[in-house]
C-alpha atoms as a PDB file:
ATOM      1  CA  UNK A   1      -4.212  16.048  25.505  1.00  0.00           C
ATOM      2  CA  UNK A   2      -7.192  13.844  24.319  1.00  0.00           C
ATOM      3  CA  UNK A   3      -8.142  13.872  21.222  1.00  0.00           C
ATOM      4  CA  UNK A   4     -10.668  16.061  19.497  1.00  0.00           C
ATOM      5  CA  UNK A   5     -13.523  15.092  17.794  1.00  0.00           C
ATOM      6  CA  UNK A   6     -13.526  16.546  14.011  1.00  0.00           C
ATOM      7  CA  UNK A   7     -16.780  18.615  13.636  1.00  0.00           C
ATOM      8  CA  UNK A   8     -19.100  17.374  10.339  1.00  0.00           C
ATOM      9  CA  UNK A   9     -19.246  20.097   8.275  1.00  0.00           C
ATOM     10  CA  UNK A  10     -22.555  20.212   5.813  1.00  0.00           C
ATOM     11  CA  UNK A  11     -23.394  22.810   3.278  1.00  0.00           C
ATOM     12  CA  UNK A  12     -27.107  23.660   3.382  1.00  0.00           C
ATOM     13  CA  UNK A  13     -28.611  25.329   0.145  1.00  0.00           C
ATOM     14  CA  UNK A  14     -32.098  26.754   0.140  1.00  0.00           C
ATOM     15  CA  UNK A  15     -33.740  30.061  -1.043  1.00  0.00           C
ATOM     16  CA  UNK A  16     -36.545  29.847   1.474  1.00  0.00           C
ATOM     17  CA  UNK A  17     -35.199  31.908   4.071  1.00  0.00           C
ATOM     18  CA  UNK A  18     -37.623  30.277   6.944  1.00  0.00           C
ATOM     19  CA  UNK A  19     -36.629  26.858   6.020  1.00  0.00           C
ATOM     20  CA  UNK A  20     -33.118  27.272   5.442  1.00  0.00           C
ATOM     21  CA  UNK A  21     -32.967  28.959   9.094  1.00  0.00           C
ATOM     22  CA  UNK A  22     -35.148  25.966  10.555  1.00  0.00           C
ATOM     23  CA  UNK A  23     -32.601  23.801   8.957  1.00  0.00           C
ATOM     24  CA  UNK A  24     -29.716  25.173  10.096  1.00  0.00           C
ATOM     25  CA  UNK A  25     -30.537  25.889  13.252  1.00  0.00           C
ATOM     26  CA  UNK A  26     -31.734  22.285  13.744  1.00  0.00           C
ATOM     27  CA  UNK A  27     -28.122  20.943  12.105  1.00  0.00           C
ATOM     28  CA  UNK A  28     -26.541  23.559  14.500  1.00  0.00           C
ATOM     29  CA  UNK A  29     -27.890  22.115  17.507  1.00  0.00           C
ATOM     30  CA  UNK A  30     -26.853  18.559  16.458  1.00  0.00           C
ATOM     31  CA  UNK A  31     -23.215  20.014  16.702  1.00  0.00           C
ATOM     32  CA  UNK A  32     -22.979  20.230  13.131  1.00  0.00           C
ATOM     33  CA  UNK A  33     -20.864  23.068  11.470  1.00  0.00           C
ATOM     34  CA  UNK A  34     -23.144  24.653   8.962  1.00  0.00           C
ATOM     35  CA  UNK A  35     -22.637  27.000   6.114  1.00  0.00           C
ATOM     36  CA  UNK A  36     -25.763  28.179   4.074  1.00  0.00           C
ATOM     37  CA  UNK A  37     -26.645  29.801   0.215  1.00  0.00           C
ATOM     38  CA  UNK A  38     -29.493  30.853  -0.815  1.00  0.00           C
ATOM     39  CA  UNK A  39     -29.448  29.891  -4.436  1.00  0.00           C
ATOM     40  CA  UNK A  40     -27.661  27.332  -6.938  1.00  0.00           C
ATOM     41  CA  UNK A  41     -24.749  29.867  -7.479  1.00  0.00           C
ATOM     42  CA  UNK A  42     -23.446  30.608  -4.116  1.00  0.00           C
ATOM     43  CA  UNK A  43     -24.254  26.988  -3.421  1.00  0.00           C
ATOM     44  CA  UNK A  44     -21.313  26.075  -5.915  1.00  0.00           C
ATOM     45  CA  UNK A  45     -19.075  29.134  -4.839  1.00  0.00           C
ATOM     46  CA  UNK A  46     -19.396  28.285  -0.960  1.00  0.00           C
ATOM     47  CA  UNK A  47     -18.459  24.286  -1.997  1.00  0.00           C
ATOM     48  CA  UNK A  48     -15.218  25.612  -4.013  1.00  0.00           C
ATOM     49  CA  UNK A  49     -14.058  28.439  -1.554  1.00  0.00           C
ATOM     50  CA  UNK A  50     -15.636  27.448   2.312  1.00  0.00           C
ATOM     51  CA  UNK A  51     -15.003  23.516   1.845  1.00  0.00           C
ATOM     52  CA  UNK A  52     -14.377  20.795   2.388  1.00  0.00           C
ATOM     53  CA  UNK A  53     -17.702  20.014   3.274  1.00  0.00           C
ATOM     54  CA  UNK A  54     -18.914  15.994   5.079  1.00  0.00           C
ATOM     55  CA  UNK A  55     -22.450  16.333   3.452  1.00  0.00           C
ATOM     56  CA  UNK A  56     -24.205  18.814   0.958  1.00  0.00           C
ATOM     57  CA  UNK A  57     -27.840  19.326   1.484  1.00  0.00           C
ATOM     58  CA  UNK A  58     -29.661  21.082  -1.664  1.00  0.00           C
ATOM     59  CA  UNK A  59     -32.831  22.655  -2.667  1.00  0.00           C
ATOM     60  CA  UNK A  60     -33.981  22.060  -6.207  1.00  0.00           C
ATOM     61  CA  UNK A  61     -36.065  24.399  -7.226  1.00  0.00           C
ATOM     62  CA  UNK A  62     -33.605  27.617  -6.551  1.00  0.00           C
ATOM     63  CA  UNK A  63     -32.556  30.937  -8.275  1.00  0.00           C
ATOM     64  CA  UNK A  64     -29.514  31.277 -10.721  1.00  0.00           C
ATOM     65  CA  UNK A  65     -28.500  27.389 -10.840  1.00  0.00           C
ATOM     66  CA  UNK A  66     -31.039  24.786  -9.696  1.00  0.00           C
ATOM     67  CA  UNK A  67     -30.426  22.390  -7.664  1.00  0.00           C
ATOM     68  CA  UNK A  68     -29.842  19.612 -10.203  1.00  0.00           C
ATOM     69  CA  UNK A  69     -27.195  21.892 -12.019  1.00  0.00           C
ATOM     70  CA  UNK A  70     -25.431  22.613  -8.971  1.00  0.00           C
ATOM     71  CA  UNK A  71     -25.591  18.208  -8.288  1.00  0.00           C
ATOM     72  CA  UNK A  72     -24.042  18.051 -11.341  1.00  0.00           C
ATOM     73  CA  UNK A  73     -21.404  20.428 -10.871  1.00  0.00           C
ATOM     74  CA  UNK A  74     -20.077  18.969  -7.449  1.00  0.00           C
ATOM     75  CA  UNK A  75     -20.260  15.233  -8.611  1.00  0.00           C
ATOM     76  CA  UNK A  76     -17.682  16.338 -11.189  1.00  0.00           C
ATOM     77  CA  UNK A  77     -15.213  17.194  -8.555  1.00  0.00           C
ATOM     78  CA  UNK A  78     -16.383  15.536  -5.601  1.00  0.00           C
ATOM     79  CA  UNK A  79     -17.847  12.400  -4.170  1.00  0.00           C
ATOM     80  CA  UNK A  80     -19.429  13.997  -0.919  1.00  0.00           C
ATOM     81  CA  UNK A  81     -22.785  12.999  -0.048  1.00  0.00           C
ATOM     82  CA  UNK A  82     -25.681  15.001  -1.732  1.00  0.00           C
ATOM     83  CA  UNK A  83     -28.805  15.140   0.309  1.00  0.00           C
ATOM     84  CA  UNK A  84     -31.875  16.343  -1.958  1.00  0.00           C
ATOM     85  CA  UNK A  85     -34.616  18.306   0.200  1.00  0.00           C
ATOM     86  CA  UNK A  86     -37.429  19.492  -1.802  1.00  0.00           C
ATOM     87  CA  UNK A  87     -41.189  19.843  -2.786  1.00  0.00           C
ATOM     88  CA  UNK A  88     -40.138  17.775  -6.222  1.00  0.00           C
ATOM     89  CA  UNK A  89     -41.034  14.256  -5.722  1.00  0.00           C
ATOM     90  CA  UNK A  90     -42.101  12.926  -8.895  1.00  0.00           C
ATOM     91  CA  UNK A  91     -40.597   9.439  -9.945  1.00  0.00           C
ATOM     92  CA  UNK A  92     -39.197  11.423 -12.523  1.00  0.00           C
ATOM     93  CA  UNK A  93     -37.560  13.959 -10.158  1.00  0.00           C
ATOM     94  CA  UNK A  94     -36.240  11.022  -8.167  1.00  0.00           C
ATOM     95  CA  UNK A  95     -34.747   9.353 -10.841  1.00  0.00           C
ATOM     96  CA  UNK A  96     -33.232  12.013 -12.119  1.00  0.00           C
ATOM     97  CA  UNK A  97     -31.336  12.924  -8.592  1.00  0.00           C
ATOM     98  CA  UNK A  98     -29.911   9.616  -8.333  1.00  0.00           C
ATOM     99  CA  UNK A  99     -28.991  10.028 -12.022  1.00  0.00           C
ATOM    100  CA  UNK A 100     -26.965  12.969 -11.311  1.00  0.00           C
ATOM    101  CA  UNK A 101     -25.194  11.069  -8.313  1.00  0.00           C
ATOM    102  CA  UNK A 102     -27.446  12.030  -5.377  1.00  0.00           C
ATOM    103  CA  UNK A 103     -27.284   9.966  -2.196  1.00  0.00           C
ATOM    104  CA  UNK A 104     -31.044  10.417  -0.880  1.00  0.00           C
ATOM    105  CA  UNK A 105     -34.214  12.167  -1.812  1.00  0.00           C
ATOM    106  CA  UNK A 106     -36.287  13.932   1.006  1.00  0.00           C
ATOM    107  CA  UNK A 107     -39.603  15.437  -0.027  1.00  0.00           C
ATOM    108  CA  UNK A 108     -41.149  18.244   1.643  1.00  0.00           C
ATOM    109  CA  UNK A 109     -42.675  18.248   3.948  1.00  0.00           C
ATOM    110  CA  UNK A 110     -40.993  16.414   6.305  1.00  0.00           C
ATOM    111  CA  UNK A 111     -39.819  16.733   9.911  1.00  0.00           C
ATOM    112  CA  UNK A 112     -36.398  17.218  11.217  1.00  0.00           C
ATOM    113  CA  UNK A 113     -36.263  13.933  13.142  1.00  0.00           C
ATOM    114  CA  UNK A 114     -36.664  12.147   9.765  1.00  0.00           C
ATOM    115  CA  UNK A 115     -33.588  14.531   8.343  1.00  0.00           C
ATOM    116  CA  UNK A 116     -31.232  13.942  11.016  1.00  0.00           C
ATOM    117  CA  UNK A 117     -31.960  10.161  10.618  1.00  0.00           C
ATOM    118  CA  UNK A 118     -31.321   9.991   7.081  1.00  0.00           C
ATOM    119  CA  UNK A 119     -28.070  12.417   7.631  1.00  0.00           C
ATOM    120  CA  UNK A 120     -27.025  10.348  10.568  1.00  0.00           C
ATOM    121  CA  UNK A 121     -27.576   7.013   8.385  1.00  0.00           C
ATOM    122  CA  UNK A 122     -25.367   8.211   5.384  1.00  0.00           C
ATOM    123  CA  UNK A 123     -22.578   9.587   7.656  1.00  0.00           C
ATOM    124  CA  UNK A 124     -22.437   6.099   8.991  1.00  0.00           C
ATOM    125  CA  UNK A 125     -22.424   4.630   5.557  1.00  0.00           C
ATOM    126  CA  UNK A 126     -19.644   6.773   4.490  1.00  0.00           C
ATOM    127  CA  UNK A 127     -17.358   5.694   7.529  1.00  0.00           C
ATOM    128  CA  UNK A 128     -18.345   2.144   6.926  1.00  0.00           C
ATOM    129  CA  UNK A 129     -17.424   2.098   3.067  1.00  0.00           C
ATOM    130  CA  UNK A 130     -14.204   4.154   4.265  1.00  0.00           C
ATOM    131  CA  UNK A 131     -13.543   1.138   6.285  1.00  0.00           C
ATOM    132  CA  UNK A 132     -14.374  -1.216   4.052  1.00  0.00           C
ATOM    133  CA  UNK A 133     -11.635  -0.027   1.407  1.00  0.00           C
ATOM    134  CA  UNK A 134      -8.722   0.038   4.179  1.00  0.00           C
ATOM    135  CA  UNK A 135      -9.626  -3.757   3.842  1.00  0.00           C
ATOM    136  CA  UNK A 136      -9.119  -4.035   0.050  1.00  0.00           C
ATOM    137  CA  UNK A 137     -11.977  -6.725  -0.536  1.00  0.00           C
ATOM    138  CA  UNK A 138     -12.465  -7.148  -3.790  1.00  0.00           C
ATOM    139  CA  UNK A 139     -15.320  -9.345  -4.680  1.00  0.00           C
ATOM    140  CA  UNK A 140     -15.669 -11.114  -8.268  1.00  0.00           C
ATOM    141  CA  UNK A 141     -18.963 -12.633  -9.607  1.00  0.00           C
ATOM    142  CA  UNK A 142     -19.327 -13.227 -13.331  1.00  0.00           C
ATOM    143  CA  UNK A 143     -18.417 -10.398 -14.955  1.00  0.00           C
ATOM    144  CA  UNK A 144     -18.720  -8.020 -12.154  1.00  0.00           C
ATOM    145  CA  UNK A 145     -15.740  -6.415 -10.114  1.00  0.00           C
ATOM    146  CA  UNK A 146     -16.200  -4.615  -6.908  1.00  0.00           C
ATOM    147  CA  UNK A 147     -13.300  -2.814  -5.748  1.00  0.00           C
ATOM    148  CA  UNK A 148     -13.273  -1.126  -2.208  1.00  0.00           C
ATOM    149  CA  UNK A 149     -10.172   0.202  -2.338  1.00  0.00           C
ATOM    150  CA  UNK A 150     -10.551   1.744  -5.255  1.00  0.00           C
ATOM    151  CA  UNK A 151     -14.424   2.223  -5.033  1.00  0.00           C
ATOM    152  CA  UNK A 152     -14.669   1.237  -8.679  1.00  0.00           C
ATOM    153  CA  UNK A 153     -17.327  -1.116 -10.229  1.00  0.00           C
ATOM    154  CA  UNK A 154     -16.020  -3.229 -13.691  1.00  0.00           C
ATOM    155  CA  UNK A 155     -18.915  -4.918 -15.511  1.00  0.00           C
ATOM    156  CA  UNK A 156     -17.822  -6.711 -18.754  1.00  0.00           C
ATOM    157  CA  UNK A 157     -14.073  -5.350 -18.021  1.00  0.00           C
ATOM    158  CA  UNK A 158     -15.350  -1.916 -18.282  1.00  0.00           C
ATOM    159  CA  UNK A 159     -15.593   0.640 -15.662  1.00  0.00           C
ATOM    160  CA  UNK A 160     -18.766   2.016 -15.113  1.00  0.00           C
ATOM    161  CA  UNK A 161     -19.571   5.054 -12.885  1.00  0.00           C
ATOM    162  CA  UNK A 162     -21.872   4.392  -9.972  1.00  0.00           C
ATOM    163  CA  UNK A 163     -22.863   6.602  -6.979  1.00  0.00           C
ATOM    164  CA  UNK A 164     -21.887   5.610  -3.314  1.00  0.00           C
ATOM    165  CA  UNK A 165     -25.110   3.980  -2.646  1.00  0.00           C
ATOM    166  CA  UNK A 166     -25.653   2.272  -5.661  1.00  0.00           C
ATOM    167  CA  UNK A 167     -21.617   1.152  -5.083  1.00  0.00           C
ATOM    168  CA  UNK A 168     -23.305  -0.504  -1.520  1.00  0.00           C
ATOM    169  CA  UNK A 169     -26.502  -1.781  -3.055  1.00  0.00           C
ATOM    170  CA  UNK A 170     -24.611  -3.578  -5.532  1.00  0.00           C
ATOM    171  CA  UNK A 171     -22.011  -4.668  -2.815  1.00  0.00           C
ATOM    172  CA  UNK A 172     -24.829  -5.419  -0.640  1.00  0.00           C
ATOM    173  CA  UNK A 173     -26.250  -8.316  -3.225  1.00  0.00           C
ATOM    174  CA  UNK A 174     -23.166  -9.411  -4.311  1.00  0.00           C
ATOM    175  CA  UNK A 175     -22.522 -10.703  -0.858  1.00  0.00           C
ATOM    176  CA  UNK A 176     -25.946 -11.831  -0.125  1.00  0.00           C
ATOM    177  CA  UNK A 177     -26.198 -13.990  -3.427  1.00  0.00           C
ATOM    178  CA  UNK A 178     -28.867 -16.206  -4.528  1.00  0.00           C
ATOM    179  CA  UNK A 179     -31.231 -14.778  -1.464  1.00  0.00           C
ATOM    180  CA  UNK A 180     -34.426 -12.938  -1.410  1.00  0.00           C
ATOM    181  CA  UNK A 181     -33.763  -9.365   0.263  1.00  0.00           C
ATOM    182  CA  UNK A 182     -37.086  -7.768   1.156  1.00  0.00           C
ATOM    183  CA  UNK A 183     -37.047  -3.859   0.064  1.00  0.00           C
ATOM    184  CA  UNK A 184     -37.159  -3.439   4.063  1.00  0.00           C
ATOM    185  CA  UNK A 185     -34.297  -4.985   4.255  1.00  0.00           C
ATOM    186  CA  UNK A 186     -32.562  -3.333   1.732  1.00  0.00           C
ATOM    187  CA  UNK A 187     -33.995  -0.029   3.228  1.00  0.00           C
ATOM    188  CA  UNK A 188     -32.349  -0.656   6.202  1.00  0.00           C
ATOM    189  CA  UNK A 189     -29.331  -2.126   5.392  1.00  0.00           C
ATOM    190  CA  UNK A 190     -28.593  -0.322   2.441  1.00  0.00           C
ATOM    191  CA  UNK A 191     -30.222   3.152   3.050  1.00  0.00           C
ATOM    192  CA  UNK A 192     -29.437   2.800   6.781  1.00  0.00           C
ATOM    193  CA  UNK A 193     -33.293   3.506   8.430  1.00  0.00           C
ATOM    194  CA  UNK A 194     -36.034   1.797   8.886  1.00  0.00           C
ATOM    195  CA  UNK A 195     -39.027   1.481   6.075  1.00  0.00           C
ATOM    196  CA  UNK A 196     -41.431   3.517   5.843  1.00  0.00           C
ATOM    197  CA  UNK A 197     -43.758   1.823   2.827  1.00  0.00           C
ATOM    198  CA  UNK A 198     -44.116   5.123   1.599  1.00  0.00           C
ATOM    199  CA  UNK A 199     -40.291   5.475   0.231  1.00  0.00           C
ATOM    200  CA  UNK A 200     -39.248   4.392  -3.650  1.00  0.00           C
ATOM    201  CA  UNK A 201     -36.057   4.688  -3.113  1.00  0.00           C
ATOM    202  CA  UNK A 202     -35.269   1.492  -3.034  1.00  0.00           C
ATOM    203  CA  UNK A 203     -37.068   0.672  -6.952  1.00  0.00           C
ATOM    204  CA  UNK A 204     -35.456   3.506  -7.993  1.00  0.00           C
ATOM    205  CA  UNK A 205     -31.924   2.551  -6.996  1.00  0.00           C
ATOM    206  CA  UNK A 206     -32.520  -1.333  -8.624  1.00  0.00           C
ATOM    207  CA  UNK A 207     -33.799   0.055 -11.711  1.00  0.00           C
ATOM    208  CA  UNK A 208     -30.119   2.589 -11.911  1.00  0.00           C
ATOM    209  CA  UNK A 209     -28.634  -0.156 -10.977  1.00  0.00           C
ATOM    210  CA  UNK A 210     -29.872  -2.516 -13.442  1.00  0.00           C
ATOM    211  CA  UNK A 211     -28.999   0.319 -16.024  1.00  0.00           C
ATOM    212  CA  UNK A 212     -25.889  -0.088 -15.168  1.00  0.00           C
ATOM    213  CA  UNK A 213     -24.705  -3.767 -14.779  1.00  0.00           C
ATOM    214  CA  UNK A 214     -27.434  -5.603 -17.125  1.00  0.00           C
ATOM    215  CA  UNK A 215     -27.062  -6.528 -20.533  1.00  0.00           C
ATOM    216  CA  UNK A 216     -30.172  -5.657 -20.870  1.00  0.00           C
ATOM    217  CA  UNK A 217     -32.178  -4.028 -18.004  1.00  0.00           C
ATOM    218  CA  UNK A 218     -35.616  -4.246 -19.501  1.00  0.00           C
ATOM    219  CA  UNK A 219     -35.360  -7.997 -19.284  1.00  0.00           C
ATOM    220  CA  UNK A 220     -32.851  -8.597 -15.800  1.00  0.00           C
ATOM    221  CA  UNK A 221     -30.854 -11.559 -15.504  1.00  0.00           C
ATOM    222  CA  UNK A 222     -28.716 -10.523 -12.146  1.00  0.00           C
ATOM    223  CA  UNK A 223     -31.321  -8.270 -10.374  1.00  0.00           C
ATOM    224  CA  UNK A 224     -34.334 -10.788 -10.257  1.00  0.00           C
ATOM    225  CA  UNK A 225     -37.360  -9.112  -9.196  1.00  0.00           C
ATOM    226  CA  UNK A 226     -39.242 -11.678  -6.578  1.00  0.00           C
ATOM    227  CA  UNK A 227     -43.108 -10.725  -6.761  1.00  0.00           C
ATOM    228  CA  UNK A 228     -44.213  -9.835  -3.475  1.00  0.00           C
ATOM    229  CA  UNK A 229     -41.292 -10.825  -1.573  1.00  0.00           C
ATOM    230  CA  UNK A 230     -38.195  -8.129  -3.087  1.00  0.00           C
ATOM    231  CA  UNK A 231     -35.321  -8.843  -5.012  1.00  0.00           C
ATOM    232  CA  UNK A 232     -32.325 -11.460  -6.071  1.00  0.00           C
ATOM    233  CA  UNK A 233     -28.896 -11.156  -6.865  1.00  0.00           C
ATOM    234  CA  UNK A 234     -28.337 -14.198  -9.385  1.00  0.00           C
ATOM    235  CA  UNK A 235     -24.989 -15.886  -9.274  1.00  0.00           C
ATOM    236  CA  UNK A 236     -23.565 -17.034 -13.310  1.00  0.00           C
ATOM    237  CA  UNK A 237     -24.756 -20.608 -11.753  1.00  0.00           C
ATOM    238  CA  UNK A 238     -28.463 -19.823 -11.184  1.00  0.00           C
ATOM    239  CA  UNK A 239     -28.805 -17.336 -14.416  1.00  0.00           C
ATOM    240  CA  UNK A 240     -27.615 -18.986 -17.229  1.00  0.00           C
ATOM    241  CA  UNK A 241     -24.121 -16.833 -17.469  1.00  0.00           C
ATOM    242  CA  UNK A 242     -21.588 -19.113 -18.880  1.00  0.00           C
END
C-alpha cells in the first residue's frame, strides 16, 4: 500500500462570518483540513480539544479573547506557526505580534493568492528547520549559540527565547557573515516569498532580533544596518568583540 500523504491541518479564527467562510473555503480547496471559531475563546478551546493543528491563522480584533491574548496563550504550550490576518497594521500592532511569538503579519485586505503563498512559504520553513535539527548543526560565533537540535539560541551563556523565524533570521546571518543581505533577500530567504517593498517585516524582525542578542540594541554591534543596501551580521573579528 503506498503511502499516504498526512493532511495539514490549520485552525482558522475569525468573527466575520463572510471572511472566515472565504477563508476556509479557499484553505479547503487547497486540500487543507480546516477547523474554524469565531472568537478568541473557542479559538483556544478548538487548539486544546480538536488539535494538533500544522498552522493557526487568527483574527485580532475578536469577541471574548482577542487575538493577541489567544497568541499568547498557544505560544505557552505550543510552537505551531501563528499566522496574523487582520485590519491592524500599525508598526505598533506588528511589533507587538512578533512580540508575542507570531510567525507573519497579513493586513487586510489582501487576496488569497498572497495567503496561500505566505502559508505555503512557512510550511516549507517549518519542514526545512525540522530538517535542519535531524542534522544537529550547531553554529558558534562570539557569544552566540545556535542549536538546531534543540532549537535554542544562547547569547552571553544565557538562553534567550526567540520565535521560529527570528531562530532562521538569526541562523540565516550567522551563516552568511560579514556580507551585505539586501531586505529582498532576506524576504525571500528568510520569509520564504518574494518582496513586495510594501512589507516591514523584515525591520521589524532585525529590530526583535537586535532586542534580543545586542548588548545594546539602540547602538548594534552584530546587526549592522548598511544604508541603502540592508543589513550585516558582524563576526567578533570585524566588531571589536574580544
Amino acid at each position: 500500500m503506498a503511502d499516504t500523504i498526512p493532511t495539514t491541518r490549520v485552525l482558522v479564527a475569525e468573527d466575520e462570518a463572510p471572511l472566515r467562510n472565504l477563508v476556509e473555503l479557499s484553505l479547503l480547496n487547497s486540500q487543507y483540513e480546516v477547523i474554524t471559531a469565531n472568537d478568541g475563546q473557542e479559538a483556544i478551546d478548538k487548539f486544546r480539544h480538536d488539535g494538533p493543528f500544522d498552522l493557526v491563522i487568527l483574527d485580532i480584533m475578536m469577541p471574548r479573547k482577542d487575538g493577541f491574548e489567544v497568541l499568547q496563550e498557544i505560544r505557552r504550550e505550543s510552537d505551531v506557526p501563528i499566522v496574523i490576518l487582520t485590519a491592524l497594521g500599525t508598526s505598533e500592532d506588528i511589533v507587538q505580534g512578533f512580540q508575542l511569538g507570531a510567525d507573519d503579519y497579513i493586513t487586510k485586505p489582501f487576496t488569497f493568492r498572497e495567503v496561500s503563498a505566505r502559508i505555503e512559504a512557512i510550511l516549507r520553513r517549518v519542514r526545512w528547520m525540522k530538517e535542519e535539527s535531524n542534522n544537529r548543526a550547531v553554529l558558534r560565533m562570539g557569544d552566540i549559540v545556535v542549536d538546531d537540535q534543540n532549537h535554542t539560541v544562547l547569547v552571553r551563556g544565557e538562553e534567550v527565547d526567540t520565535t521560529p523565524i527570528e531562530f532562521k533570521l538569526l541562523r540565516y546571518f550567522m551563516t552568511h557573515p560579514d556580507t551585505v543581505l539586501s531586505k529582498q533577500q532576506l524576504f525571500k530567504d528568510v520569509w520564504g516569498y518574494e518582496f513586495t517593498g510594501s512589507t516591514n517585516l523584515v525591520e521589524v524582525g532585525v529590530r526583535r532580533l537586535r532586542e534580543k542578542i545586542e548588548a545594546d540594541p539602540s547602538h548594534p554591534r552584530l546587526i549592522e544596518t548598511v544604508r541603502g543596501r540592508g543589513y550585516r551580521f558582524r563576526t567578533p573579528a570585524n566588531n571589536g568583540a574580544s
